[in-house]
Protein backbone atom coordinates (compact mmCIF):
# COMPACT_ATOMS: atom_id res chain seq x y z
CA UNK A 1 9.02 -167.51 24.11
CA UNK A 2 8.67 -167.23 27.85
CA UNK A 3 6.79 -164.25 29.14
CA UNK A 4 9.08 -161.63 30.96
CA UNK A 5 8.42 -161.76 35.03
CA UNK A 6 8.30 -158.58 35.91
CA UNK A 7 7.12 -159.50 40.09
CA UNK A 8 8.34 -156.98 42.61
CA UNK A 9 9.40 -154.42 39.95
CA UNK A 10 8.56 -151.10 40.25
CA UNK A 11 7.44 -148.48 37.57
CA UNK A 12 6.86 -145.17 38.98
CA UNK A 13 4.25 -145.78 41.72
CA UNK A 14 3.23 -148.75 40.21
CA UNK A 15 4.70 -152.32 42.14
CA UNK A 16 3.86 -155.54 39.75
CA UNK A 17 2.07 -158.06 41.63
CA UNK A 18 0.87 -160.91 39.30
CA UNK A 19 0.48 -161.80 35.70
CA UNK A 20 -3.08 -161.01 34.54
CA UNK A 21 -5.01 -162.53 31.62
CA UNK A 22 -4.00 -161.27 28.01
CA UNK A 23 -6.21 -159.04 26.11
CA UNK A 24 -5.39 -160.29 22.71
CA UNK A 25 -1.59 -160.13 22.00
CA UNK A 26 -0.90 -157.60 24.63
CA UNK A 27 -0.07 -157.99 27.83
CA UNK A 28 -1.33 -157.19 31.12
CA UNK A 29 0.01 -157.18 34.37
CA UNK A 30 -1.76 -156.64 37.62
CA UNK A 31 -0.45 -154.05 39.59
CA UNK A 32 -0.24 -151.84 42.99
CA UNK A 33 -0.09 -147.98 43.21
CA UNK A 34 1.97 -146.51 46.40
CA UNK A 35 -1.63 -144.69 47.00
CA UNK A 36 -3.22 -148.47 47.97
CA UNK A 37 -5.30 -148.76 45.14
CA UNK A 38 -5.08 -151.72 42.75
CA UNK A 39 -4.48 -151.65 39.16
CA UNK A 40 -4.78 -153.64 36.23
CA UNK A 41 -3.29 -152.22 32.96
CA UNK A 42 -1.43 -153.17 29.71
CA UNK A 43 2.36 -153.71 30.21
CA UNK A 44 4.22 -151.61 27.59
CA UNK A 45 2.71 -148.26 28.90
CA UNK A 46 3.92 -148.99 32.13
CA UNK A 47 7.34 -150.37 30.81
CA UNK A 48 7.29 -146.80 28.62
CA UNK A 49 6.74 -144.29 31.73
CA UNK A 50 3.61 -142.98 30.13
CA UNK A 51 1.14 -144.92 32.75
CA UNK A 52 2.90 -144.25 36.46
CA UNK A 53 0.63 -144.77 38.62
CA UNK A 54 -3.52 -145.87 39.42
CA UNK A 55 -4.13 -142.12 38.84
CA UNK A 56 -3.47 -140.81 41.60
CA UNK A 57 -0.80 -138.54 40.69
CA UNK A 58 -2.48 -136.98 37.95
CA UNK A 59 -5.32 -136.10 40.10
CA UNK A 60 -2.54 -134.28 42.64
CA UNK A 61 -0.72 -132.62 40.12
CA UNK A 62 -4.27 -130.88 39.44
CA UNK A 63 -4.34 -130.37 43.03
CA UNK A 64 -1.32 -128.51 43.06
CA UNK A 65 -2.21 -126.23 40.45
CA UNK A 66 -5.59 -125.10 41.68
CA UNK A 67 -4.28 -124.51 45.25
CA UNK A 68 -0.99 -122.76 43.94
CA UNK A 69 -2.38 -118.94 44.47
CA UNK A 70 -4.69 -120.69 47.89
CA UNK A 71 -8.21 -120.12 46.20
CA UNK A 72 -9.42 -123.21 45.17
CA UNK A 73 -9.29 -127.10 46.83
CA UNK A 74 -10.88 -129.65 44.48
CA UNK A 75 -14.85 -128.48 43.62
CA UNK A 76 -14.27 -126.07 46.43
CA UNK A 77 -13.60 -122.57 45.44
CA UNK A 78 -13.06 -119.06 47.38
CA UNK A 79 -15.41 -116.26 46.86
CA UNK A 80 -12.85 -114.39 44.86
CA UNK A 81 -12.18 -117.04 42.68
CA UNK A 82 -15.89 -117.75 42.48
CA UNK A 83 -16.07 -113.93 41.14
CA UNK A 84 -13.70 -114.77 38.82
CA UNK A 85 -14.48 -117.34 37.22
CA UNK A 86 -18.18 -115.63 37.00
CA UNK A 87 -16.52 -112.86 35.02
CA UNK A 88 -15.18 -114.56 32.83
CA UNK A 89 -18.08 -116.67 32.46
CA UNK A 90 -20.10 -113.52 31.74
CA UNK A 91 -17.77 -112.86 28.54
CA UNK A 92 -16.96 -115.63 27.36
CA UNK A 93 -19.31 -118.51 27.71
CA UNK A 94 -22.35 -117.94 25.39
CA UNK A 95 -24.37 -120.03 27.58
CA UNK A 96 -23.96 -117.69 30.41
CA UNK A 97 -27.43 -116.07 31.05
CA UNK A 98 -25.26 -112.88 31.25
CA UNK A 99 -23.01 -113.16 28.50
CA UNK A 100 -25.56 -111.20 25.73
CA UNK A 101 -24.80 -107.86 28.30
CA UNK A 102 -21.21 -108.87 28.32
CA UNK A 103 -19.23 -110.78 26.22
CA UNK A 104 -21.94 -110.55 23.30
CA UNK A 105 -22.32 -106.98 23.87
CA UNK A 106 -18.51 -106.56 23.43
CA UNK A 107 -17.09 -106.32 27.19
CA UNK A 108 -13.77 -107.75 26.87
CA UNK A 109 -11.32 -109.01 29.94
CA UNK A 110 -8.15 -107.27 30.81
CA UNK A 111 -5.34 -109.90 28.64
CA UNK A 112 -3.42 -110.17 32.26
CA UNK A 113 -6.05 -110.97 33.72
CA UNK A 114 -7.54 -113.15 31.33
CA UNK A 115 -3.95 -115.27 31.68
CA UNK A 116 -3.58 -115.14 35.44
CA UNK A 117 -5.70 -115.63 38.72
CA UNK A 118 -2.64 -114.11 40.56
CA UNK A 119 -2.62 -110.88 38.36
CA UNK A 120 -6.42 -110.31 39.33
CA UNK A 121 -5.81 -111.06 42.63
CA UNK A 122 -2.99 -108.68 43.26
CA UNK A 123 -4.88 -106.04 41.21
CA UNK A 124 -7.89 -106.24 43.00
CA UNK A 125 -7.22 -108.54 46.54
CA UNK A 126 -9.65 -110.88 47.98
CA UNK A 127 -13.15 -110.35 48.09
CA UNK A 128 -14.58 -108.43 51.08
CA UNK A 129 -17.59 -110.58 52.78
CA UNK A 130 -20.81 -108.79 51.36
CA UNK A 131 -19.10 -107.84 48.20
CA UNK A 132 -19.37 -108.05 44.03
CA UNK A 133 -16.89 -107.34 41.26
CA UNK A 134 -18.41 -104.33 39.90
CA UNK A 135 -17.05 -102.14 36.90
CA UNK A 136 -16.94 -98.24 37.80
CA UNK A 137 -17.68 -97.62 33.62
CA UNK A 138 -20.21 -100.50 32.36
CA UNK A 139 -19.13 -99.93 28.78
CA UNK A 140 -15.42 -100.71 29.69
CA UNK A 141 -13.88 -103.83 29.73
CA UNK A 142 -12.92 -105.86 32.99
CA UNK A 143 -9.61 -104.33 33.71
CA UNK A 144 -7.42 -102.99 36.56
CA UNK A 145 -8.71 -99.16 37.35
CA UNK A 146 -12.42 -99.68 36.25
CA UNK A 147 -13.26 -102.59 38.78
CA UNK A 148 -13.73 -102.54 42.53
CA UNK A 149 -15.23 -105.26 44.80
CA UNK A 150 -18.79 -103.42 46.16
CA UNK A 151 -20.98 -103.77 48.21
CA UNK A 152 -24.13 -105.91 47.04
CA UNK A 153 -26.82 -103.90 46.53
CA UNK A 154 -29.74 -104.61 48.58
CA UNK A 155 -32.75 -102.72 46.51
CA UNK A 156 -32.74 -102.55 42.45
CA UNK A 157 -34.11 -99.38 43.41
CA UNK A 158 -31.20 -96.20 44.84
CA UNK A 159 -32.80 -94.14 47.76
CA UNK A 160 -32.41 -90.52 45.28
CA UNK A 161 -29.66 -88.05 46.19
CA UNK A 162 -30.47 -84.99 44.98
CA UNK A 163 -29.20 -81.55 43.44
CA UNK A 164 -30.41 -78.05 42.28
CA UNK A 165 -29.05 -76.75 39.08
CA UNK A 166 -30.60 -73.65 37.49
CA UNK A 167 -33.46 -74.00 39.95
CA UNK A 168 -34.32 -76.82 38.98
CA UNK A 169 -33.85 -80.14 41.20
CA UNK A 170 -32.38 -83.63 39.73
CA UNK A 171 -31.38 -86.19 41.47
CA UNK A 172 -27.72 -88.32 41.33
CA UNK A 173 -29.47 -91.23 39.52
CA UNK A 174 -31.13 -89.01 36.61
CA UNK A 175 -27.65 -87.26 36.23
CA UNK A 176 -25.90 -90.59 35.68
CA UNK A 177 -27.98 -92.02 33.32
CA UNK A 178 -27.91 -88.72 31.38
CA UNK A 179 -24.15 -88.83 30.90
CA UNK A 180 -24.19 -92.37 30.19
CA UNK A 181 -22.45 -93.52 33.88
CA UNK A 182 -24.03 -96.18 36.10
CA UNK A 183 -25.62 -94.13 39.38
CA UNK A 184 -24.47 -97.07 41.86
CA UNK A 185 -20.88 -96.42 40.76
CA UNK A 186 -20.72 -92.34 40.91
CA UNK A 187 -22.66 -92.81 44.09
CA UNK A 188 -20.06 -95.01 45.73
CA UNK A 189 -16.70 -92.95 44.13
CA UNK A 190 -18.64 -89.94 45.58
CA UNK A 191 -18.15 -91.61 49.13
CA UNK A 192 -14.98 -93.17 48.42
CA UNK A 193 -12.95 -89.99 47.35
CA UNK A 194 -15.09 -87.35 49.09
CA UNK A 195 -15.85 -85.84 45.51
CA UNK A 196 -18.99 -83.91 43.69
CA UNK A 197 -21.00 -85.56 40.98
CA UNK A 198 -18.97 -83.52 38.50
CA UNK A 199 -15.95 -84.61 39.71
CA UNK A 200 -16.54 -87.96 40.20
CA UNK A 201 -18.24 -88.05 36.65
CA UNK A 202 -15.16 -86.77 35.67
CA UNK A 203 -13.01 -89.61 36.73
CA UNK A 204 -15.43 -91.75 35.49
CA UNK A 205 -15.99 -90.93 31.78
CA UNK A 206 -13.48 -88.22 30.90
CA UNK A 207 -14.98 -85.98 28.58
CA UNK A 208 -14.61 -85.66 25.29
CA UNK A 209 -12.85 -82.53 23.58
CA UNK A 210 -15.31 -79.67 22.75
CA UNK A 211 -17.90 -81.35 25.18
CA UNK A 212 -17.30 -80.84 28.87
CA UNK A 213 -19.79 -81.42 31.51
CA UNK A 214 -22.13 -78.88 32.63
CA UNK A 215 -21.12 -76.96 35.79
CA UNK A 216 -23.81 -77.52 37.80
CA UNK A 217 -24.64 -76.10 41.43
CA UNK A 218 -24.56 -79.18 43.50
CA UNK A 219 -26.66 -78.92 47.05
CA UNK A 220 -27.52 -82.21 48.11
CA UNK A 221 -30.64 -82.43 50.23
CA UNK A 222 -30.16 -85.71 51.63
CA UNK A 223 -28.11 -89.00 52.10
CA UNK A 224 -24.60 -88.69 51.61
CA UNK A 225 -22.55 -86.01 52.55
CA UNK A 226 -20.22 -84.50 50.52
CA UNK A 227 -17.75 -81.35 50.27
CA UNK A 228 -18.67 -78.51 48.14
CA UNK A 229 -16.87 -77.46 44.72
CA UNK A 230 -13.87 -75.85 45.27
């Protein structure tokens, strides 16, 4: 039985051009894609619609996904998708250097935004230049309320802020650890709502029944300013 000629016919964004050699008892045409390329493939997955083109429109279709929400362009990625995919690198890939403080240590990711790019950018917005997704409670998961973009922190090592209470002089850092908060985040909600260290601790790990936080006499001696307990 003659072979069908197919010549001129088109198949998605595939044109057939000439016959090509068999490769056993199938057929194979050769072909070219709308794109320019040149392509040589079996005939019945053309014939089928399952191969449509040289592969060109599979690699736009991923295109169009990753630049739906504007963040990424092929390899290229934004800084606030960058900071996302980092945090969910952190808790989910057990190759991540970070992942035994994150993921292995239990620090889950918010379900929305675990499902959506768009829902963590709307929560959040795009990343400020200078700036890191930070968590205002490190024991918390990665969710909307308990993250903020921050500043990067230039020195492992906070200037002190400090206090009296009873007499007796602490600084902001020592009072953080003690009640379990990370310093760099009561620090910065200090500045950001114009609160004390009790009130800002407050917000930040609400207490537990039967154990407030100590009412302390806050004067700070230095750094940031902030308004007195009212």
């Amino acid at each position: 039985m003659a072979a069908t000629d197919i010549k001129g016919e088109r198949f998605g964004r595939l044109v057939a051009v000439a016959r090509a050699d068999n490769a056993g008892k199938h057929t194979r045409w050769h072909f070219r894609c709308d794109c320019g390329q040149d392509l040589t493939a079996f005939l019945e997955p053309v014939r089928s619609g399952r191969t449509k083109s040289c592969g060109c429109l599979r690699a736009q279709a991923n295109r169009e996904r990753s630049l739906k929400h504007g963040h990424r362009a092929g390899y290229r990625s934004t800084p606030t998708f960058k900071a996302y995919q980092t945090m969910k690198g952190k808790c989910l890939n057990p190759n991540d250097p970070c992942y035994p403080a994150h993921g292995g240590a239990g620090i889950t990711i918010d379900p929305r935004w675990m499902d959506s790019f768009e829902a963590f950018l709307s929560d959040l917005g795009t990343r400020p230049k200078g700036s890191i997704l930070r968590r205002y409670d490190t024991e918390k998961p990665f969710e909307p309320g308990n993250c903020r973009w921050a500043r990067k922190r230039r020195s492992t090592k906070l200037e002190p802020v400090w206090f009296v209470e009873n007499g007796k002089r602490f600084s902001i850092t020592s009072f953080a650890k003690r009640i379990g908060i990370d310093p760099l985040a009561l620090r910065e909600r200090m500045a950001v709502f114009e609160e004390t260290p009790s009130q800002a601790a407050h917000a930040l790990k609400p207490v537990r029944p039967g154990d407030p936080l100590p009412q302390l006499d806050y004067r700070l001696r230095r750094g940031l300013q902030f308004r007195d307990d009212p």
